[in-house]
Protein backbone atom coordinates (compact mmCIF):
# COMPACT_ATOMS: atom_id res chain seq x y z
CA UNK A 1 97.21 147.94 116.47
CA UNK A 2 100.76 149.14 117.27
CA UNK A 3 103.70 147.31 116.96
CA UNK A 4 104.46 144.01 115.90
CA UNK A 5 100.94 142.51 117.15
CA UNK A 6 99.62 139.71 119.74
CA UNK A 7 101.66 136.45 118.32
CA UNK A 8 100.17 134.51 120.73
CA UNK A 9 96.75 135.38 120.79
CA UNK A 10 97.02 134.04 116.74
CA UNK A 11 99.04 130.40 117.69
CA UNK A 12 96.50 129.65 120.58
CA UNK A 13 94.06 128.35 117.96
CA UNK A 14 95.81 126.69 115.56
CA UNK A 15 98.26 125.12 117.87
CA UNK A 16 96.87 123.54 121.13
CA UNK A 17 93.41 122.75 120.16
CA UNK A 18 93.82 119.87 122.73
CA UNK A 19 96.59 119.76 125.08
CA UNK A 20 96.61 117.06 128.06
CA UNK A 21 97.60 119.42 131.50
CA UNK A 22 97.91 118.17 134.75
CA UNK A 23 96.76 120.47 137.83
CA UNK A 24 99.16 122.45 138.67
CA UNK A 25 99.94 122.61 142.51
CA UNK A 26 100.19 119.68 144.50
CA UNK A 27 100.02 120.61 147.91
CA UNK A 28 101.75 117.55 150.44
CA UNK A 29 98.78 116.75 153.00
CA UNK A 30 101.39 113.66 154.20
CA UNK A 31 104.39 116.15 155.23
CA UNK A 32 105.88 115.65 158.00
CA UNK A 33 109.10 116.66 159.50
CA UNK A 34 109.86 112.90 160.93
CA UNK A 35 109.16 111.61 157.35
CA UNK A 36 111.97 113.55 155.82
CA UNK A 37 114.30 111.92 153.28
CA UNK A 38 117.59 112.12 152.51
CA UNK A 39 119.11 114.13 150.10
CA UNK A 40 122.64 114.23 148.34
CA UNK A 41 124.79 117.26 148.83
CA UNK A 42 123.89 119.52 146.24
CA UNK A 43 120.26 119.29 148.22
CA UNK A 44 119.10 120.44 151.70
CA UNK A 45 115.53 121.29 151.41
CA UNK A 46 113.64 119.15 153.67
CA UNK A 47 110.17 118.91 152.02
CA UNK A 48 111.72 119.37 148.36
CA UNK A 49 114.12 116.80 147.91
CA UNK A 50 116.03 116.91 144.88
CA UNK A 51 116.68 113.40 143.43
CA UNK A 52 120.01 112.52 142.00
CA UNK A 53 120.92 113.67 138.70
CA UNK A 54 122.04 116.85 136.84
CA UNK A 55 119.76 119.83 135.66
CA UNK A 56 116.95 118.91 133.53
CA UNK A 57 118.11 118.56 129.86
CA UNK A 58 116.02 116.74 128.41
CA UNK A 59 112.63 116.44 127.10
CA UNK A 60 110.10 114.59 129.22
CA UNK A 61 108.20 112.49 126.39
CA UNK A 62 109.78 109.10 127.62
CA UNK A 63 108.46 110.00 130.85
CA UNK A 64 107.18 106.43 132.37
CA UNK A 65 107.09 106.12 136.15
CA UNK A 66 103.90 106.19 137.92
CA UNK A 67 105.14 108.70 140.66
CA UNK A 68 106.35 111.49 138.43
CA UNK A 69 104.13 113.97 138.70
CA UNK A 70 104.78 117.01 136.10
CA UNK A 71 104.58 120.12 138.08
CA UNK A 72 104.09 124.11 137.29
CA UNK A 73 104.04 125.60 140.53
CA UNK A 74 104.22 123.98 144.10
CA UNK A 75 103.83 124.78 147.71
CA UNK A 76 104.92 122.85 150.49
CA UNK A 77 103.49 122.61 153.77
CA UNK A 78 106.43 124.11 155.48
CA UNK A 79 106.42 127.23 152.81
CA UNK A 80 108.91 126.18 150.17
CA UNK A 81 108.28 127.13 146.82
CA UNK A 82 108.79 125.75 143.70
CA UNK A 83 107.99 127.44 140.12
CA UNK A 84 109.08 125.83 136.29
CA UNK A 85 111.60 127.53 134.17
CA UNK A 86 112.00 127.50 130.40
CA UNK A 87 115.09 128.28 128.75
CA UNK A 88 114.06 129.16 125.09
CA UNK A 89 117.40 129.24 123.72
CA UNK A 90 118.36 126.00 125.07
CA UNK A 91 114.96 124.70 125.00
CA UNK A 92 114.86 122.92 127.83
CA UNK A 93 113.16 123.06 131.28
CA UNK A 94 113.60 122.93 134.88
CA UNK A 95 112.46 123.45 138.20
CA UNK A 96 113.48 126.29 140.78
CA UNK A 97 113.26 125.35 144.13
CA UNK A 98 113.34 128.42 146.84
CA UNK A 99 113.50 127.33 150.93
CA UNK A 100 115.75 129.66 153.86
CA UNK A 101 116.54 131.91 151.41
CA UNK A 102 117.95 129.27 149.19
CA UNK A 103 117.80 129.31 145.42
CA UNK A 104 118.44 125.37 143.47
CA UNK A 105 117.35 124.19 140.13
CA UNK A 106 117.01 120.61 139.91
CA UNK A 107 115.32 118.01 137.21
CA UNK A 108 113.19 116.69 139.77
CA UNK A 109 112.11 117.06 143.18
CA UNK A 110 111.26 114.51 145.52
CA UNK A 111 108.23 114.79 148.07
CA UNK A 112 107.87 112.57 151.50
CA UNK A 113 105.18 110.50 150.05
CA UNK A 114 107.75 109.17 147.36
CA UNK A 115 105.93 111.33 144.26
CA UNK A 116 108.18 113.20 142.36
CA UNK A 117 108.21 116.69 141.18
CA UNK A 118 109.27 116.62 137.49
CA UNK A 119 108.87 119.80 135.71
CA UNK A 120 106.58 119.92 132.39
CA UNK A 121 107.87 119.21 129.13
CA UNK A 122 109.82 121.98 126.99
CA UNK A 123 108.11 120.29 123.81
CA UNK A 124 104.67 121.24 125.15
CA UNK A 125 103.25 123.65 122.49
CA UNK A 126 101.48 126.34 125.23
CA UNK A 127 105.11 126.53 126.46
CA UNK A 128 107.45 126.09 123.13
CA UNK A 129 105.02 128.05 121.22
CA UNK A 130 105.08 131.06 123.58
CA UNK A 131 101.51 131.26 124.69
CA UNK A 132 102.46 130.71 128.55
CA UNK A 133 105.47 132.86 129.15
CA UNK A 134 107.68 131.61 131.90
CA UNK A 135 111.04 132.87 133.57
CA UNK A 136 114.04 130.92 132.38
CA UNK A 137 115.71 131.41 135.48
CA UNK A 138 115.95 133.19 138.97
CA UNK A 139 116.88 136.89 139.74
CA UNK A 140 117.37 139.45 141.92
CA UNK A 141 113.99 140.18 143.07
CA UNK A 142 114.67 141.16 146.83
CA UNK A 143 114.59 144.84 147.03
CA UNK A 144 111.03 145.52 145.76
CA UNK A 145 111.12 148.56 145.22
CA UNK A 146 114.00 147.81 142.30
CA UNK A 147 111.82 145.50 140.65
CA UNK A 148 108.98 147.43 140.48
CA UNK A 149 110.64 150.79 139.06
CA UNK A 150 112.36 148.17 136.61
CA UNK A 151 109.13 147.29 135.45
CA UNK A 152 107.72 150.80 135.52
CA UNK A 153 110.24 151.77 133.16
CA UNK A 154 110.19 148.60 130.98
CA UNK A 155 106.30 149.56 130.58
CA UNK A 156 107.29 153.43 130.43
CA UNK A 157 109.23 152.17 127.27
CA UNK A 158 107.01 151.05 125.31
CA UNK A 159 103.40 151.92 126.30
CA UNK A 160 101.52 155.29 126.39
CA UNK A 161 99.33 155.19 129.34
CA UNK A 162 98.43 157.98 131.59
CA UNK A 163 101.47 158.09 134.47
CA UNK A 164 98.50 157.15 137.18
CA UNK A 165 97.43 154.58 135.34
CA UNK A 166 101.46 153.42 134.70
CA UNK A 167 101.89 153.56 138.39
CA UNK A 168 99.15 151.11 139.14
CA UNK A 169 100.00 148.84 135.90
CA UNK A 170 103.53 148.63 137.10
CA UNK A 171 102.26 147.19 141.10
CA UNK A 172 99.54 145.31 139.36
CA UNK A 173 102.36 143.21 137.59
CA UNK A 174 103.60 142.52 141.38
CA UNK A 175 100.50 141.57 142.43
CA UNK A 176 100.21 138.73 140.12
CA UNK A 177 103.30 136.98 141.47
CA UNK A 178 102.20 137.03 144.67
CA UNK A 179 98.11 137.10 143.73
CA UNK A 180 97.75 133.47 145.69
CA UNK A 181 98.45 135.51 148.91
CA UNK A 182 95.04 137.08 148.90
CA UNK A 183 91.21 135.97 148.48
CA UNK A 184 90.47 138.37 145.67
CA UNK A 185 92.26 140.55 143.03
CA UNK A 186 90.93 142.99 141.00
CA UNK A 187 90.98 143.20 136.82
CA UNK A 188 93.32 145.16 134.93
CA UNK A 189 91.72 146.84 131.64
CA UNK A 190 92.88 149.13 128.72
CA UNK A 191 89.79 150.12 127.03
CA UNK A 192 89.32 152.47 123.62
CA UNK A 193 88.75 152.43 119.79
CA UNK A 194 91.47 150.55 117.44
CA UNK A 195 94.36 151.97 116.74
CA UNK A 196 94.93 153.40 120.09
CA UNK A 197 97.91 150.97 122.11
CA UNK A 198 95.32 148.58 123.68
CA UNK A 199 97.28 145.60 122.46
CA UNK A 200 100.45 147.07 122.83
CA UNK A 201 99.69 147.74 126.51
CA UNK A 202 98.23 144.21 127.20
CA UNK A 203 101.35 142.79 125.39
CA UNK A 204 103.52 144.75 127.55
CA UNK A 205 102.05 144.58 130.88
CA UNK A 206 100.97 141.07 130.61
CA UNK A 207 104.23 139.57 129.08
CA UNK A 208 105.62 140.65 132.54
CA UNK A 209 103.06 138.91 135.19
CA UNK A 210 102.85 135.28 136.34
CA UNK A 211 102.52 132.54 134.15
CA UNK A 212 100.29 134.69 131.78
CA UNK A 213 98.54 132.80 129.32
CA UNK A 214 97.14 135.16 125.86
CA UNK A 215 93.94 134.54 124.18
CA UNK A 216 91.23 136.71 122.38
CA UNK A 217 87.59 136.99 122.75
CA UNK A 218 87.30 134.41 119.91
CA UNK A 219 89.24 132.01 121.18
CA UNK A 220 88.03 128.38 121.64
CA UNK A 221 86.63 128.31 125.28
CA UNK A 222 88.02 124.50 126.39
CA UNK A 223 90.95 125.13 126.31
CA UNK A 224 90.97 128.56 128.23
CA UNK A 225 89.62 126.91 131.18
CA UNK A 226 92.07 123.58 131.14
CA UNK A 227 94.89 126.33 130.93
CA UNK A 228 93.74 128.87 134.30
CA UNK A 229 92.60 125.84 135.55
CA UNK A 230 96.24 123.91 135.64
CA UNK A 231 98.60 127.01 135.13
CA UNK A 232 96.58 128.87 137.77
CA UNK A 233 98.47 132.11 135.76
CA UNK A 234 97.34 135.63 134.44
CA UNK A 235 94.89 135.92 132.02
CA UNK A 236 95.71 138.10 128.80
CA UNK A 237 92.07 138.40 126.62
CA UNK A 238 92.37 141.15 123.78
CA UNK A 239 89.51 142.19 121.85
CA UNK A 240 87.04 140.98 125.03
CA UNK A 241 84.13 142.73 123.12
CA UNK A 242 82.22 139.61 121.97
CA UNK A 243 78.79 139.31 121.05
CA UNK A 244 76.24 137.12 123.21
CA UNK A 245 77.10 132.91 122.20
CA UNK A 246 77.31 130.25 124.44
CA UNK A 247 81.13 130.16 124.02
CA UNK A 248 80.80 134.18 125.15
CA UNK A 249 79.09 133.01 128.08
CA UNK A 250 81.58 130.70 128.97
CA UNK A 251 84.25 133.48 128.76
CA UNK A 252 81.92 135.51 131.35
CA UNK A 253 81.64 132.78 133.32
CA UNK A 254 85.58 133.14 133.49
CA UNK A 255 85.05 136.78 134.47
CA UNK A 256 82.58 136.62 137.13
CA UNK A 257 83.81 134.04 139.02
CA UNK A 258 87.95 134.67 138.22
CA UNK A 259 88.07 137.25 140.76
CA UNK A 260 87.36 135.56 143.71
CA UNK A 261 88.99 132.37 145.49
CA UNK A 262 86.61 129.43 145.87
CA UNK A 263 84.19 130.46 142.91
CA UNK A 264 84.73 127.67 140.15
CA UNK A 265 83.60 127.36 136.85
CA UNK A 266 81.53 124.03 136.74
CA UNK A 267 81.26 122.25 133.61
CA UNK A 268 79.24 119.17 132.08
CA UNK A 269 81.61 116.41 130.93
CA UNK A 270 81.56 112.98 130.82
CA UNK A 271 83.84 110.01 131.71
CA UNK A 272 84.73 107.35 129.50
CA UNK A 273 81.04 105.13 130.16
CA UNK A 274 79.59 108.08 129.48
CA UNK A 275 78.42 109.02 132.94
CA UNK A 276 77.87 112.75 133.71
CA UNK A 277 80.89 113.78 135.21
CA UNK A 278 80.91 117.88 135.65
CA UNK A 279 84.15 118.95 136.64
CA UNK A 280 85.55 122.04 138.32
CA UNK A 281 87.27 124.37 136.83
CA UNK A 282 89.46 127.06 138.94
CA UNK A 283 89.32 130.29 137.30
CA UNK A 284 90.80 132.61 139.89
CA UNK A 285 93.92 135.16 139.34
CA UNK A 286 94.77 138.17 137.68
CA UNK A 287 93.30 139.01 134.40
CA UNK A 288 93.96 141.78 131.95
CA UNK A 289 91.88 142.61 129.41
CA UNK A 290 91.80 145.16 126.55
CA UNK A 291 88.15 146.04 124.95
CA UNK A 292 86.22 148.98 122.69
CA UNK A 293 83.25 149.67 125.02
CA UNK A 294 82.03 148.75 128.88
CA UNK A 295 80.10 145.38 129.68
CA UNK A 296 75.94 145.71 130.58
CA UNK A 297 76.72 144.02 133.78
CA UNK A 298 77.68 146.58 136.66
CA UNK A 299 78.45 143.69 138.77
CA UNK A 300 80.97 142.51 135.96
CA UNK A 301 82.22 146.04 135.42
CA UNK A 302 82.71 146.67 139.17
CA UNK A 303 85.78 144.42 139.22
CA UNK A 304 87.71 146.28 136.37
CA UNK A 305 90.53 149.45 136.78
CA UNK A 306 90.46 150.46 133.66
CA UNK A 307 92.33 152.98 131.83
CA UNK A 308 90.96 154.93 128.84
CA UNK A 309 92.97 155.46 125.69
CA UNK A 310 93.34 157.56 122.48
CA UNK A 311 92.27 160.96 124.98
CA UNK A 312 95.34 162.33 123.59
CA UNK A 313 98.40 162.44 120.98
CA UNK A 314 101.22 159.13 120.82
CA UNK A 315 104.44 160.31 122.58
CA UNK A 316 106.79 160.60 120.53
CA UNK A 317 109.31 158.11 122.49
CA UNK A 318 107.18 155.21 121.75
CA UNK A 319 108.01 152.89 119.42
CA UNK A 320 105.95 152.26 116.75
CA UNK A 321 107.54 148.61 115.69
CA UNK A 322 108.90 147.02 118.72
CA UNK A 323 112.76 146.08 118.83
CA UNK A 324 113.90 142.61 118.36
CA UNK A 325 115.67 142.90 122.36
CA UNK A 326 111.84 143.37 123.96
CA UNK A 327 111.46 139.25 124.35
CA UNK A 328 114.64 139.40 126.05
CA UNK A 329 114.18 141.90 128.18
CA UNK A 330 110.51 141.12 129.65
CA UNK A 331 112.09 137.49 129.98
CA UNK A 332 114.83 138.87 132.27
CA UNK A 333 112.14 140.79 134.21
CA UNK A 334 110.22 137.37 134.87
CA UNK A 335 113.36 136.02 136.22
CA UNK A 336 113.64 139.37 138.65
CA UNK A 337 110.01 138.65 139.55
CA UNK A 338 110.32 135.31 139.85
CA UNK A 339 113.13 136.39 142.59
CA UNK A 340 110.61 138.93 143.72
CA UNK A 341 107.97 135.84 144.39
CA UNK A 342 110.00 133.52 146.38
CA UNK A 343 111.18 136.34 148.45
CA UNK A 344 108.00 138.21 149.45
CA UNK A 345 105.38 135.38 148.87
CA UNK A 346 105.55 134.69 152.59
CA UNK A 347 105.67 138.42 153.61
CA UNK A 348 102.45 139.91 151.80
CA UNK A 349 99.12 139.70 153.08
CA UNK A 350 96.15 141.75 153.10
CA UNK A 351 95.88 145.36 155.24
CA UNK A 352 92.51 146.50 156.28
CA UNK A 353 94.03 149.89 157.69
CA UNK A 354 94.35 150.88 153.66
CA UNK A 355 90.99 151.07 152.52
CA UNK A 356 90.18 154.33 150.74
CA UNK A 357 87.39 156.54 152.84
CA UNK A 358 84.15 157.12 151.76
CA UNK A 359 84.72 154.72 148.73
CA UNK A 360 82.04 151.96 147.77
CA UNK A 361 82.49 148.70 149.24
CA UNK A 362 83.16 146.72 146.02
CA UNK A 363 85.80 149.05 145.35
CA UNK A 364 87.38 148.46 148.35
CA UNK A 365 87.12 144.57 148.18
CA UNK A 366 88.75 145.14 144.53
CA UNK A 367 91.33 147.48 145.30
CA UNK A 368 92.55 146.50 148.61
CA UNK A 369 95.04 144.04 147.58
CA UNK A 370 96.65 146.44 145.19
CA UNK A 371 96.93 149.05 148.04
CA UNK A 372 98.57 146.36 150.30
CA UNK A 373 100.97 145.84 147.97
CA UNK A 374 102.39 149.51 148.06
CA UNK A 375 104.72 150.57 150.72
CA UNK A 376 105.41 154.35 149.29
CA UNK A 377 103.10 156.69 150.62
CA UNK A 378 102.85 158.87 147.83
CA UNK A 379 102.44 156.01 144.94
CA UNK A 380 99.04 155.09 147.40
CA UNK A 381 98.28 158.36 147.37
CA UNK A 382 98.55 158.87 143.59
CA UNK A 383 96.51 155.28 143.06
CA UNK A 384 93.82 156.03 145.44
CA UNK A 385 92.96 159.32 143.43
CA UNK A 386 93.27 157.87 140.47
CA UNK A 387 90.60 155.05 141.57
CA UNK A 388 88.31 157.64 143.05
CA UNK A 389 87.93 159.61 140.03
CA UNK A 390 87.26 155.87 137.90
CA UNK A 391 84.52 155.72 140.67
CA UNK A 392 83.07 158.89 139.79
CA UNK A 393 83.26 158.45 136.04
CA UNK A 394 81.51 155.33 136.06
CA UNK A 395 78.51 156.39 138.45
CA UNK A 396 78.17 159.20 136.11
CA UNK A 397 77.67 156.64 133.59
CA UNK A 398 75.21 154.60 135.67
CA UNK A 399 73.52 157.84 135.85
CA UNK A 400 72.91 158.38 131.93
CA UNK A 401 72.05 155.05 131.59
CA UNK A 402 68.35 153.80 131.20
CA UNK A 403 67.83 152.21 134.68
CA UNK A 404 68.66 155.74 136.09
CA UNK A 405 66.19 157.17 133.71
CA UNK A 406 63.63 154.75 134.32
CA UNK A 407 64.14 155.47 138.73
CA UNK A 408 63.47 158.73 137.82
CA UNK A 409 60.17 158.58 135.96
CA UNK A 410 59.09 156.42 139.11
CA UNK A 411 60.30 158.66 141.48
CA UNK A 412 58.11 161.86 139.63
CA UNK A 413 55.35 159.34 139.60
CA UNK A 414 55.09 158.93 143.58
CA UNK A 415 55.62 161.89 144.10
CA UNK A 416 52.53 163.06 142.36
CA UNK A 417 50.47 159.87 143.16
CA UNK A 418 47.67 160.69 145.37
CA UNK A 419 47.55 157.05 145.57
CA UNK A 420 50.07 154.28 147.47
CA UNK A 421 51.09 153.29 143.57
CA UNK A 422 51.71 154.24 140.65
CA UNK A 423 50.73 152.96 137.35
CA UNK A 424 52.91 151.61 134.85
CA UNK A 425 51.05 154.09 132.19
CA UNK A 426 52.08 157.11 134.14
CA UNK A 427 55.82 155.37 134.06
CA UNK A 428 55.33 155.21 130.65
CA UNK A 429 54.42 158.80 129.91
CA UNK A 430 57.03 160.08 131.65
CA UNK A 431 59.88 157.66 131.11
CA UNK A 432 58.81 158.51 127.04
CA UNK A 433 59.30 162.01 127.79
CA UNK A 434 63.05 162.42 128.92
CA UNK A 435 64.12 158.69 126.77
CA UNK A 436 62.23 158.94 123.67
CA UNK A 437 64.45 161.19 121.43
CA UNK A 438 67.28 159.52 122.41
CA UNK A 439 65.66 155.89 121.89
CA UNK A 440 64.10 156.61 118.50
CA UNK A 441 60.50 155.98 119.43
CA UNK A 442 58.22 155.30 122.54
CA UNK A 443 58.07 152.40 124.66
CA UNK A 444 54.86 150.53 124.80
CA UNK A 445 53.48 149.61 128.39
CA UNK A 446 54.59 146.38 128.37
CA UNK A 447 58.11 146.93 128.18
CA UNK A 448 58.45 149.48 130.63
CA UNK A 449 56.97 147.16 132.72
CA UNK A 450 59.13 144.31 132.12
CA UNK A 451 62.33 146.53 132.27
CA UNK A 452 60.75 147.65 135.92
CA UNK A 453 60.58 144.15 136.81
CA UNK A 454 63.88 142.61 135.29
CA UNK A 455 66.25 145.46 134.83
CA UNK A 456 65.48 147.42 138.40
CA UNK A 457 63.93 144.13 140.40
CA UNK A 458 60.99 145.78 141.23
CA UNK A 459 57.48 143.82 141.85
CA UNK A 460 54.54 145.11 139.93
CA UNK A 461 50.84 143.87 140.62
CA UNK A 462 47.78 144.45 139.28
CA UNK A 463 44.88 146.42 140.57
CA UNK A 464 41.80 147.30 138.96
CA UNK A 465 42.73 145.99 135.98
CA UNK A 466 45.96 147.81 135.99
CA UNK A 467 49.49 146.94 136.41
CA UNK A 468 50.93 149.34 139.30
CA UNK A 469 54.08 149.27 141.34
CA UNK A 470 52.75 149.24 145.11
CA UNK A 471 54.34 152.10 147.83
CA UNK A 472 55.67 148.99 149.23
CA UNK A 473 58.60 149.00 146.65
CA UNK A 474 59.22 152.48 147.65
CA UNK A 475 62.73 151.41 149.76
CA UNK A 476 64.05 149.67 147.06
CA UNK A 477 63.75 152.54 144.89
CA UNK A 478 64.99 154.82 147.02
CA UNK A 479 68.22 152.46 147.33
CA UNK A 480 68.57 152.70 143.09
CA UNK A 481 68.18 156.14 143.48
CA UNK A 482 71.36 156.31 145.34
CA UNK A 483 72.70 153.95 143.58
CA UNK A 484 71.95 155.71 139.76
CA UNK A 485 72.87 159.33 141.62
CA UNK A 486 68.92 160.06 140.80
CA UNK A 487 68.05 163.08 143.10
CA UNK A 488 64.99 161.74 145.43
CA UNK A 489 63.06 163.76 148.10
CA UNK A 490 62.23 160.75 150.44
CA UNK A 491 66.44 159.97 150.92
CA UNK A 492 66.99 164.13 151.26
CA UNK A 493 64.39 163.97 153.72
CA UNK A 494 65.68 161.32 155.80
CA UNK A 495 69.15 162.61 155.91
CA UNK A 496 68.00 165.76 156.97
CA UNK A 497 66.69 164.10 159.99
């Protein structure tokens, strides 16, 4: 690892093995512009009321009344904003509220229904302990195009990634301060051996998005899902390579389901008379995530842009120990990108007339938001190529893998069938002949024929006394054939046409 390490992915264990959080965004079903209440001068905002009293500066242990409710992030029905500040020097926190253009910090914030908005408490270990980062106050975030070559150079600083790659890890930052304006976001990921800046560049990048929250692949799973589920923040997981568990599942869970809006993680709890209880967890928002090697699932992988590291020497600019100012500075960067949030939130939304040509659907769906995001054409330009080529690299890999091996000993075996099936022997035979070397030894019968069935979805039935797949299957294979970059005759032939 280079420089001075993940400190938070080390305190998340040891230090909030159980921490009580409260969901984080309230929205006000009861607004109502006749309901609003009156507020004292230093407060206009109609549907975020501050009530009387100076800034926070306090901690919020002693905390008693009913309608406080302790509050990360908030929007109102009438699009004012509200986000929580720490101030680590100070240690104390507050809330910034943002309506008309209008920047106030109050203690607390008072709705129509009579709750209040108090922020959480600066004593909460996730947030005094540095595992949630947080802006400590508001700043100059309304020219984006500022903020985001601020935080190309902040990353430019301290991380060696490929300038594409820096481009797209510089709007992807963006995007997670404004990620709640679209349906789905894609996954940021920094893959390679150790030893070649994957933490540094997850520490970097993610130290810089919204609310982001580190952990490692062998972190304890309840807590990971209380956290995204209340902070509803960015997801930092190092080290992501973890072998099959049923805490590893959980973790995929997170992954397959984090990417999209409305896909919760349910889980089996119980109340206090021990009634089955399962509860939803909300898992969606950006996630970063540094690993050694791909995951099996293509579905899983689909959602990633990942960049690949140690293909080349350090610069010689970077660091190897990072400075004692780097806290300091990504913490003034939050505050420009907190100003960046409560300026644009309202303004971004998603742009069908940017999706890349001839590019595969997923990648579209994945990508899309990040193009939206970028207003210069030649940035676009730069991010669209680099995706493309990502594209190509990966169905290259799909096409070395085993499934595309195993499409091709089918397809050979139709072809010379004089038959409507083939047999799983003849798969066999000729799957052995191009995978055998490389797998150490032949594959029996049987698992060929399971790995036709469960790895490809393919039916097999038997016929006199013989396990075949039928012609019927034949469309499906051509599809994996396209889909694996296999060469087959029957989808050259109907092209031609």
């Amino acid at each position: 690892m280079i420089g001075k390490g993940l400190t938070p992915f080390t305190k998340l264990r040891s230090q909030v093995p159980h921490v009580p959080l409260i969901h984080a965004r309230r929205i006000a079903s009861h607004y109502h512009r006749d309901q609003t209440r009156s507020c004292d001068a230093r407060g206009t905002i109609p549907s975020l009321c501050p009530s009387n009293g100076e800034r926070y500066h306090r901690s919020m242990t002693a905390r008693t009344s009913s309608d406080d409710v302790p509050t990360i992030s908030y929007i109102a029905s009438d699009g004012a904003l509200a986000e929580l500040l720490y101030d680590p020097v100070a240690r104390t926190t507050a809330l910034a509220a943002f309506q008309d253009g209008t920047v106030r910090q109050h203690d607390r914030l008072t709705l129509p229904s009579g709750e209040r908005l108090v922020p959480y408490s600066a004593t909460n270990n996730l947030i005094a302990h540095a595992c949630i980062l947080l802006p400590s106050d508001v700043g100059d975030g309304r020219d984006k195009r500022e903020v985001y070559g601020a935080v190309q150079a902040f990353l430019h600083r301290y991380v060696d990634i490929s300038p594409a790659f820096e481009e797209i890890a510089a709007y992807y930052v963006l995007l997670s301060w404004v990620y709640d304006a679209f349906s789905v976001v894609p996954y940021l990921r920094v893959r390679g051996d150790y030893g070649t800046g994957k933490s540094r560049a997850l520490l970097a990048i993610g130290s810089l998005c919204y609310k982001p929250f580190f952990a490692s692949g062998a972190s304890t799973v309840s807590p990971i899902f209380h956290i995204l589920d209340a902070f509803q923040g960015t997801l930092i997981l190092d080290e992501a390579d973890f072998q099959f568990s049923d805490a590893t599942a959980e973790l995929t869970k997170v992954l397959n389901n984090g990417n999209m809006r409305g896909l919760p993680v349910l889980r089996t709890m119980t109340n206090r008379n021990r009634e089955l209880n399962p509860t939803a967890f909300r898992v969606f928002g950006p996630k970063i995530i540094g690993m050694r090697r791909r995951f099996t699932d293509d579905a899983l992988e689909s959602r990633f842009i990942t960049e690949e590291t140690g293909g080349r020497p350090l610069r010689a600019d970077i660091p190897l120990h990072l400075p004692d100012t780097f806290d300091e500075e990504a913490r003034a960067l939050r505050n420009r990108l907190l100003g960046f949030r409560f300026h644009h939130r309202h303004q971004i939304a998603l742009d069908p007339g940017r999706a890349m040509r001839d590019a595969e659907p997923r990648l579209n769906q994945v990508a899309l938001p990040l193009l939206s995001l970028v207003d210069d054409d030649r940035a676009r330009e730069h991010m669209v190529a680099f995706l493309l080529r990502e594209t190509d690299r990966a169905r290259q890999e799909r096409a070395d893998s085993l499934e595309a091996v195993m499409v091709k000993a089918l397809i050979e075996a139709f072809e010379a069938a004089p038959v409507a099936y083939v047999s799983i022997a003849e798969t066999t035979d000729r799957f052995n002949q191009i995978a055998a070397g490389e797998l150490g030894r032949a594959m029996n019968h049987r698992w060929v024929g399971g790995f036709i069935r469960n790895r490809l979805g393919l039916s097999t039935m038997k016929t006199r006394g013989v396990f075949v797949v039928p012609q019927t299957e034949r469309p499906k294979l051509s599809a994996l054939a396209q889909r694996f970059d296999v060469t087959d005759s029957a989808n050259e032939a109907a092209s031609s046409l």
